[in-house]
Protein backbone atom coordinates (compact mmCIF):
# COMPACT_ATOMS: atom_id res chain seq x y z
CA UNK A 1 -8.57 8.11 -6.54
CA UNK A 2 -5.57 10.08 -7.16
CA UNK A 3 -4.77 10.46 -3.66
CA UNK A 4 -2.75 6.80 -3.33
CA UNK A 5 -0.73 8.22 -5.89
CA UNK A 6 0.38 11.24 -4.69
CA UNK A 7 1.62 9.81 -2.10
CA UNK A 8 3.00 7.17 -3.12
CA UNK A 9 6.50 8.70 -4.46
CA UNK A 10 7.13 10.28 -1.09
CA UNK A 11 6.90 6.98 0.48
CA UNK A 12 9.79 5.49 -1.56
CA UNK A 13 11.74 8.44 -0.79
CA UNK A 14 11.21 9.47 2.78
CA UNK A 15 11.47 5.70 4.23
CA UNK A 16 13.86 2.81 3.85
CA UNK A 17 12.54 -0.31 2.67
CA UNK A 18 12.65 -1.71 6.40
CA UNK A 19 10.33 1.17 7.80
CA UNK A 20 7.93 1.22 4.50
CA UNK A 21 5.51 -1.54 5.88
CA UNK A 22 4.68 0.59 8.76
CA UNK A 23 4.71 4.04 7.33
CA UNK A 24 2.36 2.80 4.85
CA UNK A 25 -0.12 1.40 7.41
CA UNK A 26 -0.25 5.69 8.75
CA UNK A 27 -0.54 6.56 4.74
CA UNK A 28 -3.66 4.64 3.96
CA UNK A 29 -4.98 5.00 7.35
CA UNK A 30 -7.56 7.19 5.93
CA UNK A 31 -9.66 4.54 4.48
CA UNK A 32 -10.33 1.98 7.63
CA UNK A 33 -10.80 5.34 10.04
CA UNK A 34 -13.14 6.62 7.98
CA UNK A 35 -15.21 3.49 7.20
CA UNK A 36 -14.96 2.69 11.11
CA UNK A 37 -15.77 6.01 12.26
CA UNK A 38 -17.76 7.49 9.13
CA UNK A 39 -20.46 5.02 9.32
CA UNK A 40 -21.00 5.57 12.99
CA UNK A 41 -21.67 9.25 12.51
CA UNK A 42 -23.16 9.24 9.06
CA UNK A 43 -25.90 6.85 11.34
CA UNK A 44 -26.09 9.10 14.09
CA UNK A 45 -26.15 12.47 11.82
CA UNK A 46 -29.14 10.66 9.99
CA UNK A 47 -30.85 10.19 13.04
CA UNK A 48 -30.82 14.08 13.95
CA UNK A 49 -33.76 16.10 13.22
CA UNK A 50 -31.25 19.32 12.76
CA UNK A 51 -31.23 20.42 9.06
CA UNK A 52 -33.00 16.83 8.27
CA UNK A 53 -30.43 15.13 9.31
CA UNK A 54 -28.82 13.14 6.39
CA UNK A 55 -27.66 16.83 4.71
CA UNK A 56 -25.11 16.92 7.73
CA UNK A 57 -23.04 14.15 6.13
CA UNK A 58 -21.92 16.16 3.75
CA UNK A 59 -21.57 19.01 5.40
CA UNK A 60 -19.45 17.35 7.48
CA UNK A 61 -17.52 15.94 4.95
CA UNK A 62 -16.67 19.06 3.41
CA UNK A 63 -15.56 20.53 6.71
CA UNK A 64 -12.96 17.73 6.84
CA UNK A 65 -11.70 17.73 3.48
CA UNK A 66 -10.91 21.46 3.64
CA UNK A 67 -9.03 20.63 7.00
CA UNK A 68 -6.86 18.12 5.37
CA UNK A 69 -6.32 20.14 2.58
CA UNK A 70 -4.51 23.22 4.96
CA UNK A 71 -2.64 20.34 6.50
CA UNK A 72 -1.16 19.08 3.47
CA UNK A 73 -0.37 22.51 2.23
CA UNK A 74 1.23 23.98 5.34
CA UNK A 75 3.43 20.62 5.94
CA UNK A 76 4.02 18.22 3.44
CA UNK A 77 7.50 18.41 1.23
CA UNK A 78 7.68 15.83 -1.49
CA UNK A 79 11.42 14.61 0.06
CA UNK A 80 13.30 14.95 3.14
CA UNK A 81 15.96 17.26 1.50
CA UNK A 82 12.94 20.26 1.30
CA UNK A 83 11.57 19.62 4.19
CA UNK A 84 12.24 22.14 6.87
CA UNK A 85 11.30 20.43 10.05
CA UNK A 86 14.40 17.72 10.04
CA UNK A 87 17.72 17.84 11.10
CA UNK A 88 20.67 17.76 8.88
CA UNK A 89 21.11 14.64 10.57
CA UNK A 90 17.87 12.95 9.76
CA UNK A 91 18.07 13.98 6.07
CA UNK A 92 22.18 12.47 5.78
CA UNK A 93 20.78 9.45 7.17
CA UNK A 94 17.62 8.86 4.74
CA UNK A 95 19.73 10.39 1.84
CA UNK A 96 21.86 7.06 2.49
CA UNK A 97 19.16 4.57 3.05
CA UNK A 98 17.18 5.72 -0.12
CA UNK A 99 20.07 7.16 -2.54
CA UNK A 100 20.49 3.69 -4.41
CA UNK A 101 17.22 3.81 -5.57
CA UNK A 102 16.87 7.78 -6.36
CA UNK A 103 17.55 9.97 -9.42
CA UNK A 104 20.15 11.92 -8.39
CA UNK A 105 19.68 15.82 -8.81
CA UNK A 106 20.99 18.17 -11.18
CA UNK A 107 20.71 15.48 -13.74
CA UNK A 108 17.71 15.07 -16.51
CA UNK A 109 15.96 12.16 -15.52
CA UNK A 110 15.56 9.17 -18.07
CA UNK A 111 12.22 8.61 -19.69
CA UNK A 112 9.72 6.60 -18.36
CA UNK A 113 9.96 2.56 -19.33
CA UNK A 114 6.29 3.07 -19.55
CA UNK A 115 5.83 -0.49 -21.47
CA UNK A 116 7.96 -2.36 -18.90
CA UNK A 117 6.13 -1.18 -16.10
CA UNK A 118 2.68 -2.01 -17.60
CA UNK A 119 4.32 -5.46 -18.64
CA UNK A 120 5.91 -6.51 -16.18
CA UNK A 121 4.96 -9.58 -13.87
CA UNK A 122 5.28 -7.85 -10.83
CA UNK A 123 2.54 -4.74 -11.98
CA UNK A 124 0.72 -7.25 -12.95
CA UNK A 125 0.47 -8.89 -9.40
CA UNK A 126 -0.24 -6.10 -8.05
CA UNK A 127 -2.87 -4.82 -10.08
CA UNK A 128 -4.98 -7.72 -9.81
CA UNK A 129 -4.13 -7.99 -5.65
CA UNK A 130 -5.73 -4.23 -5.30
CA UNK A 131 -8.60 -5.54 -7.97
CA UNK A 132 -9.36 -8.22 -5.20
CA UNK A 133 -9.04 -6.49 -2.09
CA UNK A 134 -10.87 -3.49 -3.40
CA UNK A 135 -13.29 -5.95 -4.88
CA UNK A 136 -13.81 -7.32 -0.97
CA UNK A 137 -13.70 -4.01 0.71
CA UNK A 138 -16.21 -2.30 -1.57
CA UNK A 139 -18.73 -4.86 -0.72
CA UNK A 140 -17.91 -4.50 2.72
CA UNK A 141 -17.94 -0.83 2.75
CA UNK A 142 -21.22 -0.52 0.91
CA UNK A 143 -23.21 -3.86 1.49
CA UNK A 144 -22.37 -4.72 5.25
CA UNK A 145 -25.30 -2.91 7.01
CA UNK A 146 -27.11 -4.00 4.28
CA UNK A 147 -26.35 -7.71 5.30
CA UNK A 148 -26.52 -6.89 8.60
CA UNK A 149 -30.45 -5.92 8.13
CA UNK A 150 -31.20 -8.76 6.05
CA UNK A 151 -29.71 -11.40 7.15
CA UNK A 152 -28.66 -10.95 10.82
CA UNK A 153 -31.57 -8.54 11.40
CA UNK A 154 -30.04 -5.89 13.29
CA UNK A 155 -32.23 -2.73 13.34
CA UNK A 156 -30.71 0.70 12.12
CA UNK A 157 -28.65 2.06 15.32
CA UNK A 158 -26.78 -1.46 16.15
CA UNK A 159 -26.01 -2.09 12.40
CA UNK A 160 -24.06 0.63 12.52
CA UNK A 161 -22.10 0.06 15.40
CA UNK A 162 -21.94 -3.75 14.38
CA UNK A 163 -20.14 -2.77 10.71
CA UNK A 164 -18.15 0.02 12.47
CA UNK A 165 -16.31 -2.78 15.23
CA UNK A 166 -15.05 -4.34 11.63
CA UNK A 167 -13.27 -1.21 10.34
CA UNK A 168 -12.07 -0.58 13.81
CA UNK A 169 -10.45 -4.54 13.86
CA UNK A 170 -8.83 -3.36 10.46
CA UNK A 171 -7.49 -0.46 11.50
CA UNK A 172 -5.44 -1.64 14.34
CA UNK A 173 -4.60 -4.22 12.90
CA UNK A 174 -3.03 -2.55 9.66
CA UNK A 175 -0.32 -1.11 12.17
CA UNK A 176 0.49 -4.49 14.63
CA UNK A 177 0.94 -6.45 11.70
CA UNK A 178 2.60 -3.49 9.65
CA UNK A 179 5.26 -2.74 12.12
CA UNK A 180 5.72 -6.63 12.81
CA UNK A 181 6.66 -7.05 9.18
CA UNK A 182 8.98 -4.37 9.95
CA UNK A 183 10.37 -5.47 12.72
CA UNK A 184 10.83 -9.12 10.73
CA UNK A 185 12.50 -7.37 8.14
CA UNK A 186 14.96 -5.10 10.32
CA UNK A 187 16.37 -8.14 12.03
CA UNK A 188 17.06 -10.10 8.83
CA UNK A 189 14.54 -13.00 10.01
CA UNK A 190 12.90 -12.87 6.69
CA UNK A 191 13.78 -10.55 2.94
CA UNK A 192 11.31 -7.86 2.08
CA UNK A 193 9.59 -10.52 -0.92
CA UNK A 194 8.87 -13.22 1.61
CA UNK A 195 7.76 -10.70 4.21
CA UNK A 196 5.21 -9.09 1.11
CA UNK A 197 4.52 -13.03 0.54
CA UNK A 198 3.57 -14.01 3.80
CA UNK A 199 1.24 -11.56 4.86
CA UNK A 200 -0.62 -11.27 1.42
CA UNK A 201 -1.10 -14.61 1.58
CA UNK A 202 -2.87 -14.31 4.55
CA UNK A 203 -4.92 -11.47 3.61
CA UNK A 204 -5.79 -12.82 0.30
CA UNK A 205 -7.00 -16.78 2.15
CA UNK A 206 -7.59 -15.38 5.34
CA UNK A 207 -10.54 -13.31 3.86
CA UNK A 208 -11.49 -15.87 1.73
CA UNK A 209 -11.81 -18.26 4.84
CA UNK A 210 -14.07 -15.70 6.69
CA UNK A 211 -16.34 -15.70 3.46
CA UNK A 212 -16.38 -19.35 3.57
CA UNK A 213 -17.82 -19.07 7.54
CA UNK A 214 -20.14 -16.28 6.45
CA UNK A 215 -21.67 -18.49 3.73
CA UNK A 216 -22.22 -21.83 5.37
CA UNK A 217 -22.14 -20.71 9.31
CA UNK A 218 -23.55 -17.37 9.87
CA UNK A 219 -27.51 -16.76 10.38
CA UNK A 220 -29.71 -14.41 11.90
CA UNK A 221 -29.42 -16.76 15.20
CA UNK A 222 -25.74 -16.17 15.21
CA UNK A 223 -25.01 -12.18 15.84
CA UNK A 224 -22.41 -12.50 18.21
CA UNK A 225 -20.48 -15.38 16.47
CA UNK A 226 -21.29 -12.75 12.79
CA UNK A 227 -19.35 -9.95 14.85
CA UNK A 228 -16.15 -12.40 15.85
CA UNK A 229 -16.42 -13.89 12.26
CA UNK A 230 -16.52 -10.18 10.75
CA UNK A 231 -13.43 -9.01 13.47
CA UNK A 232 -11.23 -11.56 11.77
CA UNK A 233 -11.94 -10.43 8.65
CA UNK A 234 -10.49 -6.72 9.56
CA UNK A 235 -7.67 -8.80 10.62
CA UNK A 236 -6.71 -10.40 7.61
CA UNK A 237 -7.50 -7.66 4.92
CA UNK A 238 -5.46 -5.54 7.25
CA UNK A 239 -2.42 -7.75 6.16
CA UNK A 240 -2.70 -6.38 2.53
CA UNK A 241 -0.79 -3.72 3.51
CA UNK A 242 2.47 -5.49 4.09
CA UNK A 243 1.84 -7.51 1.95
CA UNK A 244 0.47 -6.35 -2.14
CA UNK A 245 0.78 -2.43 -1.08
CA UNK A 246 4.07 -2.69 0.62
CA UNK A 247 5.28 -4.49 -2.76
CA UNK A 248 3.98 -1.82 -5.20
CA UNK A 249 6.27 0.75 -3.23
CA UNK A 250 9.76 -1.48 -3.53
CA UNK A 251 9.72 -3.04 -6.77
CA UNK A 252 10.21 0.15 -8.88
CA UNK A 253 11.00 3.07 -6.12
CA UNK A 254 11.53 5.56 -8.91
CA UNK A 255 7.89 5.06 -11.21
CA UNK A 256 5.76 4.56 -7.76
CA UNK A 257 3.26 7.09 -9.09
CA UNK A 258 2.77 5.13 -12.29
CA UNK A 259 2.39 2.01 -10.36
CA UNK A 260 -0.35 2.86 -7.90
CA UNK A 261 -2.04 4.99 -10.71
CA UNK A 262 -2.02 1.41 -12.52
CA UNK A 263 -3.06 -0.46 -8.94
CA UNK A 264 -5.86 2.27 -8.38
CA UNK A 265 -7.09 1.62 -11.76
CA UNK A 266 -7.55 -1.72 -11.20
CA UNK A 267 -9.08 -1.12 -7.97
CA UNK A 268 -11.42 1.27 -9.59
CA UNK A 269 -12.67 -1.82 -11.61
CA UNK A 270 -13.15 -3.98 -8.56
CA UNK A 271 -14.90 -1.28 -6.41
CA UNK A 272 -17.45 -0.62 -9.38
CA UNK A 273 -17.95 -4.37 -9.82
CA UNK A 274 -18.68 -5.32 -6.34
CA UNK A 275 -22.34 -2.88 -6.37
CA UNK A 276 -23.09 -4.25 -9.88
CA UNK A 277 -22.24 -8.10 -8.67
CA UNK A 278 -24.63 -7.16 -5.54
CA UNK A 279 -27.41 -5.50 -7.98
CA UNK A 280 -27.48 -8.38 -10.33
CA UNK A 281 -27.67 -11.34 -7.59
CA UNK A 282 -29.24 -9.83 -4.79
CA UNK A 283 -32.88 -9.57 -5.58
CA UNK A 284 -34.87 -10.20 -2.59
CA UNK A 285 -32.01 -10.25 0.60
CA UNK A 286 -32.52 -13.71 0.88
CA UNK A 287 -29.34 -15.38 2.74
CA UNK A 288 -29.11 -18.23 -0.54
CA UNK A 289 -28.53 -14.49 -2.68
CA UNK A 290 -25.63 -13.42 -0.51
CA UNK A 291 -24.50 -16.97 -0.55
CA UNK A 292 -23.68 -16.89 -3.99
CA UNK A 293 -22.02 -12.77 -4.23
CA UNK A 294 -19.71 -14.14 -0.99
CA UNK A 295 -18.90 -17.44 -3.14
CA UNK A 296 -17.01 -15.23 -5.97
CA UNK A 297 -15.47 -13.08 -2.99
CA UNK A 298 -13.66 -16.41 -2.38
CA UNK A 299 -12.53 -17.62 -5.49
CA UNK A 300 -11.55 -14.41 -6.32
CA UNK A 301 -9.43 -13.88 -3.26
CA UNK A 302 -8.04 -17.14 -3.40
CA UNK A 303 -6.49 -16.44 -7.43
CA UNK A 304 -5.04 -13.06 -6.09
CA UNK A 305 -3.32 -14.90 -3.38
CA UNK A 306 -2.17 -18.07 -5.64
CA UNK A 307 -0.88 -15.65 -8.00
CA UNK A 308 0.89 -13.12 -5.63
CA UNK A 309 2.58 -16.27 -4.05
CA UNK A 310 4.33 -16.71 -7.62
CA UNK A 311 4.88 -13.85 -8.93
CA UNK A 312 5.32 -11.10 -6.09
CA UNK A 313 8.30 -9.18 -4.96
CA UNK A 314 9.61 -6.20 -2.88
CA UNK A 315 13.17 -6.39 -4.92
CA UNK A 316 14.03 -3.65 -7.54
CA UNK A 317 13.28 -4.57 -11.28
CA UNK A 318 16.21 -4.40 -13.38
CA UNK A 319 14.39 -1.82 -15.94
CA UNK A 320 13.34 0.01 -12.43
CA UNK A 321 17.32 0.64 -11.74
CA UNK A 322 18.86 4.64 -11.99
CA UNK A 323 20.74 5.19 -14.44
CA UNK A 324 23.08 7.62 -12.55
CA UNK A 325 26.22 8.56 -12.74
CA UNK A 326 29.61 6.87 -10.82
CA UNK A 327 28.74 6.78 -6.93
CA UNK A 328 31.53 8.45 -4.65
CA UNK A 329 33.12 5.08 -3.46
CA UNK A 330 33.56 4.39 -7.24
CA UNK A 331 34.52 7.67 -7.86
CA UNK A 332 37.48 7.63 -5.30
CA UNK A 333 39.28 4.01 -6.48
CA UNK A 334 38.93 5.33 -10.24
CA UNK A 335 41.16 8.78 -8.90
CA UNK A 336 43.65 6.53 -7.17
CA UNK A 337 44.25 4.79 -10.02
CA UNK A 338 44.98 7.46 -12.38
CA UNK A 339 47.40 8.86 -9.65
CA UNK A 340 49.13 5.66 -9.39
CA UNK A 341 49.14 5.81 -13.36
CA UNK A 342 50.78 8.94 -13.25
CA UNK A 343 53.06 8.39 -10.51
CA UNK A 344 54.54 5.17 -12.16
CA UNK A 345 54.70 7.65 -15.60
CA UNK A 346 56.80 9.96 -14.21
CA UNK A 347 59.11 7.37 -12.51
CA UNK A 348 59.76 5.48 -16.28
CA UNK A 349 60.26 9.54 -17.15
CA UNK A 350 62.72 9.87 -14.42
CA UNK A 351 64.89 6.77 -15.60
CA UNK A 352 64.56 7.47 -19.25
CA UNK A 353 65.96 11.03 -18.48
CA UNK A 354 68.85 9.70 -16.64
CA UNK A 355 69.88 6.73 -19.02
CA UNK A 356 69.93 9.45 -21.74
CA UNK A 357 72.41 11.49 -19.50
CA UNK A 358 74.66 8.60 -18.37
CA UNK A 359 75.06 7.90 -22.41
């Protein structure tokens, strides 16, 4: 999914680092809304006799995509110095937040420390935190009504409102908790790392938690306790955006692209293994089948969040650093020095000259 990546570079460079949390809960929006909402209408659409009803998904689809697309072309400018709709005002003020962290123009841009990104700890963290939430969500995404007809026995119409309310929790909750991390951050209560620590943490065992209760509580006698088990789990995976996805756009503001395309290739993996872990286990939709697939949702949560604890971070890498040229401030004490140089030159000039007359 190219998409992530796009806009991932914008991101570093139309936010500060105190805003990113939040503005990155509106970027991936896209995903919950469309999971809440899309499954909701792709049930209703297949219930319609018009055009046999399940062709109008993807008509509808299409209708939307071609939307978005005249959207993006008519108003979206890779930085806020090309963009025509802000003030000179706004753009002075995010051209200060963001310029230690951006190439500056006019000048050829270094190559790409292509091995140090793929190396380093911190890619590394985050590839395998987007292999485990992706993991999670794709079963969720796909499998949910699925195990809502088998093993809570919901018929067609209220599984799809039932997996719907979940997507809904998640979406909401991507922007409370995204603009409380902000808010955290903006009053120097907690660093960007810790902030990216905490909530991943709770995303990465706070999902594995609700797997836990889904495994040993939940039965087809419990549908109203599934639905509260199943809200908290929009809750927690929600927090993955502080948390792993707000990390992947601080560490290395300048090769953001490259990350995500690394993150989304990861994610790739876990989104393709989660309907091939579901094919090879679940046989007959028996609850002990389902048992087992949630079972490796929580140990494989619970690594990603055991190794995000130690190794994750929302500070710049050193290799991650511009190599620009002198900043103003820098630029202005070297000039006053040379003047001084020169003044205190023509001074020992002034004295030699009139020593030489005086003899």
């Amino acid at each position: 999914n190219p998409i992530y990546a796009a806009l991932a570079t914008p991101l570093s460079l139309w936010f500060p680092p105190n805003e990113r949390s939040t503005a990155a809960s509106f970027f991936t929006s896209g995903s919950p809304l469309a999971s809440s909402l899309g499954t909701l209408i792709s049930t209703q659409l297949c219930s319609s006799n018009f055009l046999d009803g399940w062709p109008l998904i993807f008509y509808f689809m299409s209708l939307a995509t071609i939307v978005w697309i005249l959207i993006w072309v008519l108003f979206f400018a890779n930085n806020p110095k090309h963009c025509r709709s802000l003030s000179l005002k706004e753009k002075e003020y995010l051209s200060k937040e963001n310029e230690a962290h951006s190439h500056p123009d006019g000048e050829e841009k270094p190559p790409m420390p292509l091995q140090k990104i793929i190396s380093s700890p911190a890619t590394l963290t985050v590839m395998f935190a987007t292999f485990a939430h992706y993991f999670t969500t794709s079963l969720m995404q796909n499998f949910l009504p699925t195990y809502a007809r088998d093993v809570l026995a919901l018929d067609f119409k209220s599984n799809g409102a039932f997996t719907s309310m979940t997507f809904t929790f998640k979406l909401l909750s991507k922007y409370i908790l995204s603009f409380t991390a902000d808010c955290l951050k903006s009053k120097n209560i907690i660093s960007p790392t810790i902030s990216c620590k905490i909530f991943q943490s709770a995303a990465s065992f706070g999902v594995a938690i609700v797997f836990i209760f889904l495994t040993f509580y939940i039965d087809c006698t419990k549908q109203s306790e599934a639905l509260f088990v199943l809200a908290f789990y929009g809750i927690f995976a929600a927090a993955a955006n502080p948390g792993y996805f707000t990390s992947s756009c601080s560490f290395a503001p300048m090769y953001t692209g490259m990350v995500l395309s690394l993150m989304e290739g990861a994610g790739a993996i876990g989104h393709l293994g989660a309907p091939f872990l579901v094919g090879l286990i679940v046989k007959h939709g028996k609850s002990s089948e389902w048992s087992i697939v949630f079972g490796i949702i929580v140990i494989v949560n619970i690594i990603g969040g055991i190794i995000f604890l130690r190794y994750g971070t929302a500070e710049i890498q050193k290799w991650a650093h511009p190599k620009s040229s002198p900043s103003s401030s820098s630029l202005t004490m070297m000039a006053k020095k040379s003047e001084r140089k020169e003044s205190q030159c023509s001074l020992l000039k002034k004295k030699a000259s009139e020593f030489l007359q005086c003899c």
